[in-house]
N, C-alpha and C. Protein backbone atom coordinates (compact mmCIF):
# COMPACT_ATOMS: atom_id res chain seq x y z
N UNK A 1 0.82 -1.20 0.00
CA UNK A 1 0.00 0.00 0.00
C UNK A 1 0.86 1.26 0.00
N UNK A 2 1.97 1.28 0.62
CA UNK A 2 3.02 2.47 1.12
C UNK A 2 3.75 2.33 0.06
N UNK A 3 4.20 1.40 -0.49
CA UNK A 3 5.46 1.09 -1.15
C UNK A 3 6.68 1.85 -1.05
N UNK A 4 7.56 1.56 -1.82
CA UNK A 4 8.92 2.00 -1.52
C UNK A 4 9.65 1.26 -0.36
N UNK A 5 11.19 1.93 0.33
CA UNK A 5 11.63 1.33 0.53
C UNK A 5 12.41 1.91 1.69
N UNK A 6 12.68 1.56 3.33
CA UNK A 6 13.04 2.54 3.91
C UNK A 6 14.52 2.08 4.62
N UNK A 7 15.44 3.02 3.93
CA UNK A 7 16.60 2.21 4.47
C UNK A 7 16.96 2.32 6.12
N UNK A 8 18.25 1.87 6.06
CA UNK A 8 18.71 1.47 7.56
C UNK A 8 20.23 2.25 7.40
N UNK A 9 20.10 2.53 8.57
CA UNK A 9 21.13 2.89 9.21
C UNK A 9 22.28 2.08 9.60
N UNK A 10 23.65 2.58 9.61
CA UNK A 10 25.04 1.42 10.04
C UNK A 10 24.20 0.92 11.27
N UNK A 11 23.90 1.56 12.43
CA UNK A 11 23.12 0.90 13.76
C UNK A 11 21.99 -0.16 13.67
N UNK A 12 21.22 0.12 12.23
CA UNK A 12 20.68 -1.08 11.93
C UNK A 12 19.14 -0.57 12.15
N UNK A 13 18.84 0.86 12.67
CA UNK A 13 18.32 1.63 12.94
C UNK A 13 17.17 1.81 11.56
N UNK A 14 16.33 2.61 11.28
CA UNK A 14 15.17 2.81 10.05
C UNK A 14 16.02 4.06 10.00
N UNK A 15 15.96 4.23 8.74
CA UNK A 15 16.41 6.19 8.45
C UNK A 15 15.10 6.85 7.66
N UNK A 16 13.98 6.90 8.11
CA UNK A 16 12.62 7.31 7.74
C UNK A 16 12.69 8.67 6.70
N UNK A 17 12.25 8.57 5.13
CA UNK A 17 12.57 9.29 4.79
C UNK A 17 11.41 10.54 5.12
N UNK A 18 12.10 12.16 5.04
CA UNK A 18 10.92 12.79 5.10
C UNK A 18 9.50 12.82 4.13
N UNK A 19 9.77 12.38 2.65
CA UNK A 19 8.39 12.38 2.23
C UNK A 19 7.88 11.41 2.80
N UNK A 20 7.83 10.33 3.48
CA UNK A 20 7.54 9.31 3.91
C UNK A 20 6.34 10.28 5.38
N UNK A 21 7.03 10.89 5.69
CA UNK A 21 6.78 11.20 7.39
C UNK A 21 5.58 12.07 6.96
N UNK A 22 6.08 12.95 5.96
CA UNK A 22 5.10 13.66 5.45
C UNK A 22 3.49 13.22 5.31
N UNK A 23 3.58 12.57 4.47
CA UNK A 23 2.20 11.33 4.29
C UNK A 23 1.54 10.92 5.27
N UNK A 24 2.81 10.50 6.28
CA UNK A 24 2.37 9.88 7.74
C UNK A 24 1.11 11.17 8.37
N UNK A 25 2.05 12.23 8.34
CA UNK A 25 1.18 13.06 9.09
C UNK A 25 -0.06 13.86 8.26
N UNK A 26 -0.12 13.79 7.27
CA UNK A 26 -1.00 14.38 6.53
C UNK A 26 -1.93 12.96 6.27
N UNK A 27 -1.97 11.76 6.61
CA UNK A 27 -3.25 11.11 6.51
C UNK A 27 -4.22 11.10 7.93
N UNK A 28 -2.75 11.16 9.39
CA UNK A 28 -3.21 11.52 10.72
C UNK A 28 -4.07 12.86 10.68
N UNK A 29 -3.70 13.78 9.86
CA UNK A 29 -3.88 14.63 10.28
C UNK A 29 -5.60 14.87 9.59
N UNK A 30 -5.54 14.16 8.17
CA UNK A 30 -6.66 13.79 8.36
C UNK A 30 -7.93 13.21 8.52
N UNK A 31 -7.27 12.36 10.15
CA UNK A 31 -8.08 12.21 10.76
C UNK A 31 -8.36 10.07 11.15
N UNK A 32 -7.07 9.93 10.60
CA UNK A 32 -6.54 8.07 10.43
C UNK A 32 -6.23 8.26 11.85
N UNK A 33 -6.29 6.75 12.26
CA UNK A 33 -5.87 6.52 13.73
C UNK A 33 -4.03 6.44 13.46
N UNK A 34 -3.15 6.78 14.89
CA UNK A 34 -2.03 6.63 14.53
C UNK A 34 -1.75 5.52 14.43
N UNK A 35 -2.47 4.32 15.53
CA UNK A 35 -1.95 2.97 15.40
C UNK A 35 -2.55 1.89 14.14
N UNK A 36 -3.11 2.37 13.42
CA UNK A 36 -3.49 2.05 12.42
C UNK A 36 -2.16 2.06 11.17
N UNK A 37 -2.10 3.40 11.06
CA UNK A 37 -0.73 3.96 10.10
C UNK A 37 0.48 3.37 10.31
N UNK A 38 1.03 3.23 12.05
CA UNK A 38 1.66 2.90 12.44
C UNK A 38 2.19 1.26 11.65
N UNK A 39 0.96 0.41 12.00
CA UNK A 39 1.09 -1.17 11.42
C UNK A 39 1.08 -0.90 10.02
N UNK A 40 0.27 0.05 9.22
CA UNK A 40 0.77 -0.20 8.09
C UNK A 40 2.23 0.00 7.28
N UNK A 41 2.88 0.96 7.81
CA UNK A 41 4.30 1.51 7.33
C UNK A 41 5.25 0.22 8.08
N UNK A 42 4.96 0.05 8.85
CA UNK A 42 5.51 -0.87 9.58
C UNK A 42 6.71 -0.19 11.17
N UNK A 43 6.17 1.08 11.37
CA UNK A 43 7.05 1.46 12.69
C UNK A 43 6.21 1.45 14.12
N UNK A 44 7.14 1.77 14.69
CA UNK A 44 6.50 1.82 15.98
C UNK A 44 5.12 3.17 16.60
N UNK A 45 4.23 2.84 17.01
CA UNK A 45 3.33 3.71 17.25
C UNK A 45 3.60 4.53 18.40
N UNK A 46 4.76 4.61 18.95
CA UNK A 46 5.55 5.90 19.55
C UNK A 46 6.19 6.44 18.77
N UNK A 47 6.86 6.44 17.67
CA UNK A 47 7.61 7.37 16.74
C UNK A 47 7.25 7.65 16.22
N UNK A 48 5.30 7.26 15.56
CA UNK A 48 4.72 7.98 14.58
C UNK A 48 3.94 8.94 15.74
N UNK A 49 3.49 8.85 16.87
CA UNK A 49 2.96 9.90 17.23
C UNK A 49 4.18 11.10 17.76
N UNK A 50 5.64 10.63 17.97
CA UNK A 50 6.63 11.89 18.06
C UNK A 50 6.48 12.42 16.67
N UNK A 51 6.61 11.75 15.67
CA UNK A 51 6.35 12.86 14.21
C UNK A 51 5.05 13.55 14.31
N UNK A 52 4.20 13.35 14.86
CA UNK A 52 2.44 14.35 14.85
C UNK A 52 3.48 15.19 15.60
N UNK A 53 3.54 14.53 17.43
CA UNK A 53 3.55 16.19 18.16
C UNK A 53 4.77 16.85 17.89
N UNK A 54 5.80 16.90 16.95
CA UNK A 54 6.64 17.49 16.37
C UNK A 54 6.32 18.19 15.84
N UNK A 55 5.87 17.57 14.68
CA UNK A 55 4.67 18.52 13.84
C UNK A 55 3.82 19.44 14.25
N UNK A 56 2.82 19.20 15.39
CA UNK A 56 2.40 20.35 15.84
C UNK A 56 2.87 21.28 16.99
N UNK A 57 3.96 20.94 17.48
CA UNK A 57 4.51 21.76 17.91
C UNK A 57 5.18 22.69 17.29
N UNK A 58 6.26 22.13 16.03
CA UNK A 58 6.88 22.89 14.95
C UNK A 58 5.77 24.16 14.50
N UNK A 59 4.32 23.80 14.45
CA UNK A 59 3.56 24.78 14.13
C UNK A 59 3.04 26.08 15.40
N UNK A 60 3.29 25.70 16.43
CA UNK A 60 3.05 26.49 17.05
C UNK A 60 4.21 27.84 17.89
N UNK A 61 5.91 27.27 17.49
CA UNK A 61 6.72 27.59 17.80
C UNK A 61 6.75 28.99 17.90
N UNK A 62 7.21 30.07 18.67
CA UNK A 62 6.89 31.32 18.33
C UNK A 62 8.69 31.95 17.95
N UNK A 63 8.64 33.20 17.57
CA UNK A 63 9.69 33.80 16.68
C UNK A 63 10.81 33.85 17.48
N UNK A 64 12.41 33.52 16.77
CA UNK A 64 12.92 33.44 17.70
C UNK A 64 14.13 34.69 17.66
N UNK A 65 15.11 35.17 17.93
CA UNK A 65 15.27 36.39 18.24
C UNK A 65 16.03 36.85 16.86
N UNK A 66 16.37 35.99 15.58
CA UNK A 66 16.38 36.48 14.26
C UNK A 66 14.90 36.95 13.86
N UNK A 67 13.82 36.82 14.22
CA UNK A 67 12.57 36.86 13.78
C UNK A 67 12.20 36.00 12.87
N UNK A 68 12.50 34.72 12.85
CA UNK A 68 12.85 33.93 11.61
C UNK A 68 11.88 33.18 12.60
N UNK A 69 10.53 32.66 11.71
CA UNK A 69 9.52 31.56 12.32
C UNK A 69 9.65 30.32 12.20
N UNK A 70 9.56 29.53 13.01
CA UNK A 70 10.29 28.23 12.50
C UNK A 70 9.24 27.04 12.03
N UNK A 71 8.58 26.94 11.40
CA UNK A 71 7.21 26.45 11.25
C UNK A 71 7.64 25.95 9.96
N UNK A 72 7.12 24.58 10.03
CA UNK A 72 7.40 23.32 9.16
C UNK A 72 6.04 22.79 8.88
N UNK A 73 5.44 22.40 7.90
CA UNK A 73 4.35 21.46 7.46
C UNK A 73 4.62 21.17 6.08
N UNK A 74 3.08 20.61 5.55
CA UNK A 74 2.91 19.86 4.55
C UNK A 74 2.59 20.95 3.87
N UNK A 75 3.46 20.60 2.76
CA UNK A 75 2.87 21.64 1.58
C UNK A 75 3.05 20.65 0.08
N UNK A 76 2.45 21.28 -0.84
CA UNK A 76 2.34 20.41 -2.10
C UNK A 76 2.59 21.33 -3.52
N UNK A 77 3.87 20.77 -3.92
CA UNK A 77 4.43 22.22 -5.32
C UNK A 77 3.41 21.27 -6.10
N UNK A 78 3.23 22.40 -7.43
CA UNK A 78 2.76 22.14 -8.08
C UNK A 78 3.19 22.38 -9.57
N UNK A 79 3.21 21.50 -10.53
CA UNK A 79 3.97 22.07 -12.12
C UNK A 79 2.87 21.45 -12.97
N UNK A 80 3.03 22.14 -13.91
CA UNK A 80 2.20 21.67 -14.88
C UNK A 80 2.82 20.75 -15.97
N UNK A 81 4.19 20.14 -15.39
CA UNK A 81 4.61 19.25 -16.48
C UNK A 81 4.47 17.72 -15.09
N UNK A 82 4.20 17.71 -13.97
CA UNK A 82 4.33 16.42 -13.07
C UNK A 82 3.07 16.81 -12.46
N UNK A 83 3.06 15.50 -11.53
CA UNK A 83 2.14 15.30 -10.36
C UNK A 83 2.31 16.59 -9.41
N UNK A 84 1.64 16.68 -8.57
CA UNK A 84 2.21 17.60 -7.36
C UNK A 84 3.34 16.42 -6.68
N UNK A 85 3.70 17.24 -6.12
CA UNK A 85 5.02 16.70 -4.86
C UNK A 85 4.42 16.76 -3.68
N UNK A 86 4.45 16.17 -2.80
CA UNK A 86 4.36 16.35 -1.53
C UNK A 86 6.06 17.18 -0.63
N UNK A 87 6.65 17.67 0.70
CA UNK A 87 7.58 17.69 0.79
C UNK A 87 7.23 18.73 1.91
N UNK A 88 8.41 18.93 2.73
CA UNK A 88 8.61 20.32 3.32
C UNK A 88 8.55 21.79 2.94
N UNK A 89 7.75 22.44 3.56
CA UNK A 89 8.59 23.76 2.80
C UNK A 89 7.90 24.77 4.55
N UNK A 90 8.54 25.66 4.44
CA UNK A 90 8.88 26.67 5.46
C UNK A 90 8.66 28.18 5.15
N UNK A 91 8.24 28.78 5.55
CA UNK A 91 8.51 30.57 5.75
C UNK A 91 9.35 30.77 6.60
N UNK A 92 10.33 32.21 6.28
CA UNK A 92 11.61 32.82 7.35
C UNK A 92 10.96 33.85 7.42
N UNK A 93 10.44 34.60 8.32
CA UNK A 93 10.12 35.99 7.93
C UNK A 93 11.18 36.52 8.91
N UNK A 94 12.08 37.30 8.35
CA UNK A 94 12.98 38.39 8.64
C UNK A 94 12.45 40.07 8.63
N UNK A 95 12.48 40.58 9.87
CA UNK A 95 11.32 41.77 9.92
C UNK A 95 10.39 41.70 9.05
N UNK A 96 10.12 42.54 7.86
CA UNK A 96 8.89 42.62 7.34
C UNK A 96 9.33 41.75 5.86
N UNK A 97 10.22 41.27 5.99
CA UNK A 97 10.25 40.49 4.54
C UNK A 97 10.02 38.89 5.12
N UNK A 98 10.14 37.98 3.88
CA UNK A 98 9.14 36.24 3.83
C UNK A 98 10.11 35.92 2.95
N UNK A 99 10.62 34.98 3.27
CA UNK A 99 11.56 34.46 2.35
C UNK A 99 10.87 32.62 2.40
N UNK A 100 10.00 32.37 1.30
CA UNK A 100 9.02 31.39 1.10
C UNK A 100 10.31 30.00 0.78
N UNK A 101 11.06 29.10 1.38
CA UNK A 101 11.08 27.81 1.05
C UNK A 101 10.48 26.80 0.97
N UNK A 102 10.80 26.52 -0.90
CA UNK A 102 9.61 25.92 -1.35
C UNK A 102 10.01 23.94 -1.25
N UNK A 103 8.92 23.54 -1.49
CA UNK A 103 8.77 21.78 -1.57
C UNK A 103 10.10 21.51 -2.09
N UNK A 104 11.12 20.63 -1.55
CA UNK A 104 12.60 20.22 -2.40
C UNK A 104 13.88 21.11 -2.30
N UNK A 105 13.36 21.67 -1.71
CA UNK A 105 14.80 22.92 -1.71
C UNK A 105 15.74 22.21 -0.65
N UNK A 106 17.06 22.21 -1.02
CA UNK A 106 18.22 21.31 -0.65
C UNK A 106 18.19 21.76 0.54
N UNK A 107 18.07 21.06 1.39
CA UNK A 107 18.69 21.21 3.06
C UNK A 107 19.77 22.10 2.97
N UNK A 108 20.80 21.63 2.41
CA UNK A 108 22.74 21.66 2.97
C UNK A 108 21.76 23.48 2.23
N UNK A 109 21.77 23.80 1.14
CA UNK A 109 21.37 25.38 0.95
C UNK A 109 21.01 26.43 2.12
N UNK A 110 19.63 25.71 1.99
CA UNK A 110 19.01 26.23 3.56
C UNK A 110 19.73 26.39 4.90
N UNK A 111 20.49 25.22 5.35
CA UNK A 111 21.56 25.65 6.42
C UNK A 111 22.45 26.72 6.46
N UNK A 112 23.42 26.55 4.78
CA UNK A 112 23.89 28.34 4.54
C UNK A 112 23.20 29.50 4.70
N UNK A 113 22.12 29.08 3.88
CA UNK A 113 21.90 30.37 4.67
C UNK A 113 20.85 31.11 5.90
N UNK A 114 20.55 30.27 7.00
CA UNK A 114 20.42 30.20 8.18
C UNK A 114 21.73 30.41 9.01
N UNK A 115 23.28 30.05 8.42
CA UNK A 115 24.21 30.19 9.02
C UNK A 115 24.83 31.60 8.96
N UNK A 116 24.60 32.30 7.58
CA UNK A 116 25.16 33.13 7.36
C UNK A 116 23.98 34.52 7.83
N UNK A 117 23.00 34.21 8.57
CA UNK A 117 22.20 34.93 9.16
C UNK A 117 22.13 34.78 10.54
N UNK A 118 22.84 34.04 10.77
CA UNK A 118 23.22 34.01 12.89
C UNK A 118 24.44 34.47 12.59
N UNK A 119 25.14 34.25 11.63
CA UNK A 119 26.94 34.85 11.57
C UNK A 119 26.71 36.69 11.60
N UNK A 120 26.02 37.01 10.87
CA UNK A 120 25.60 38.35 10.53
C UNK A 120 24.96 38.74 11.81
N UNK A 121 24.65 38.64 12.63
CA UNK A 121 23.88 38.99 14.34
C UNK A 121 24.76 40.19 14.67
């Protein structure tokens, strides 16, 4: 039903990918039992409910002294040559500007420049 494939870690550990988690929480969210989801992906029904209250905590987080909001959910790009994507994406709002990161945008990017905006303080 899930398909795909979720690798492991040297520890032997699951390395859960995020579109994966994504799904997770956007079928919880609307409105699937967790231990339901849980047996189907095949993890434990304590680590799928730490991905919900992550998730909604991530949404409730308030600004932190860059003014940069730290709020994570489900969002879905859209092209007119593919499917939509499912994926992460984020708002920074820096005083009165929004700097929109969209579905797929490279982590290692995003860290630069989150780094080079605490370096700049």
């Amino acid at each position: 039903m899930w398909g795909g494939w979720v690798p492991r870690r040297p520890s032997g550990r699951f390395k859960w990918p995020d579109e994966l988690k994504v799904k997770i929480i956007e079928r919880i969210e609307g409105g699937e039992k967790i231990a339901v989801i849980a047996r189907q992906v095949g993890a434990k029904e304590s680590l799928v409910s730490k991905w919900v209250k992550d998730h909604r905590d991530a949404l409730s987080r308030p600004v932190d002294r860059l003014g940069i909001v730290e709020v994570v959910g489900v969002a879905r790009s859209h092209s007119h040559n593919s499917q939509p994507k499912l994926g992460i994406a984020c708002d920074l709002h820096l005083g009165d500007m929004v700097l929109s990161i969209p579905v797929g945008y490279p982590g290692t990017h995003l860290a630069e420049i989150l780094r080079a905006l605490r370096a700049g303080q």
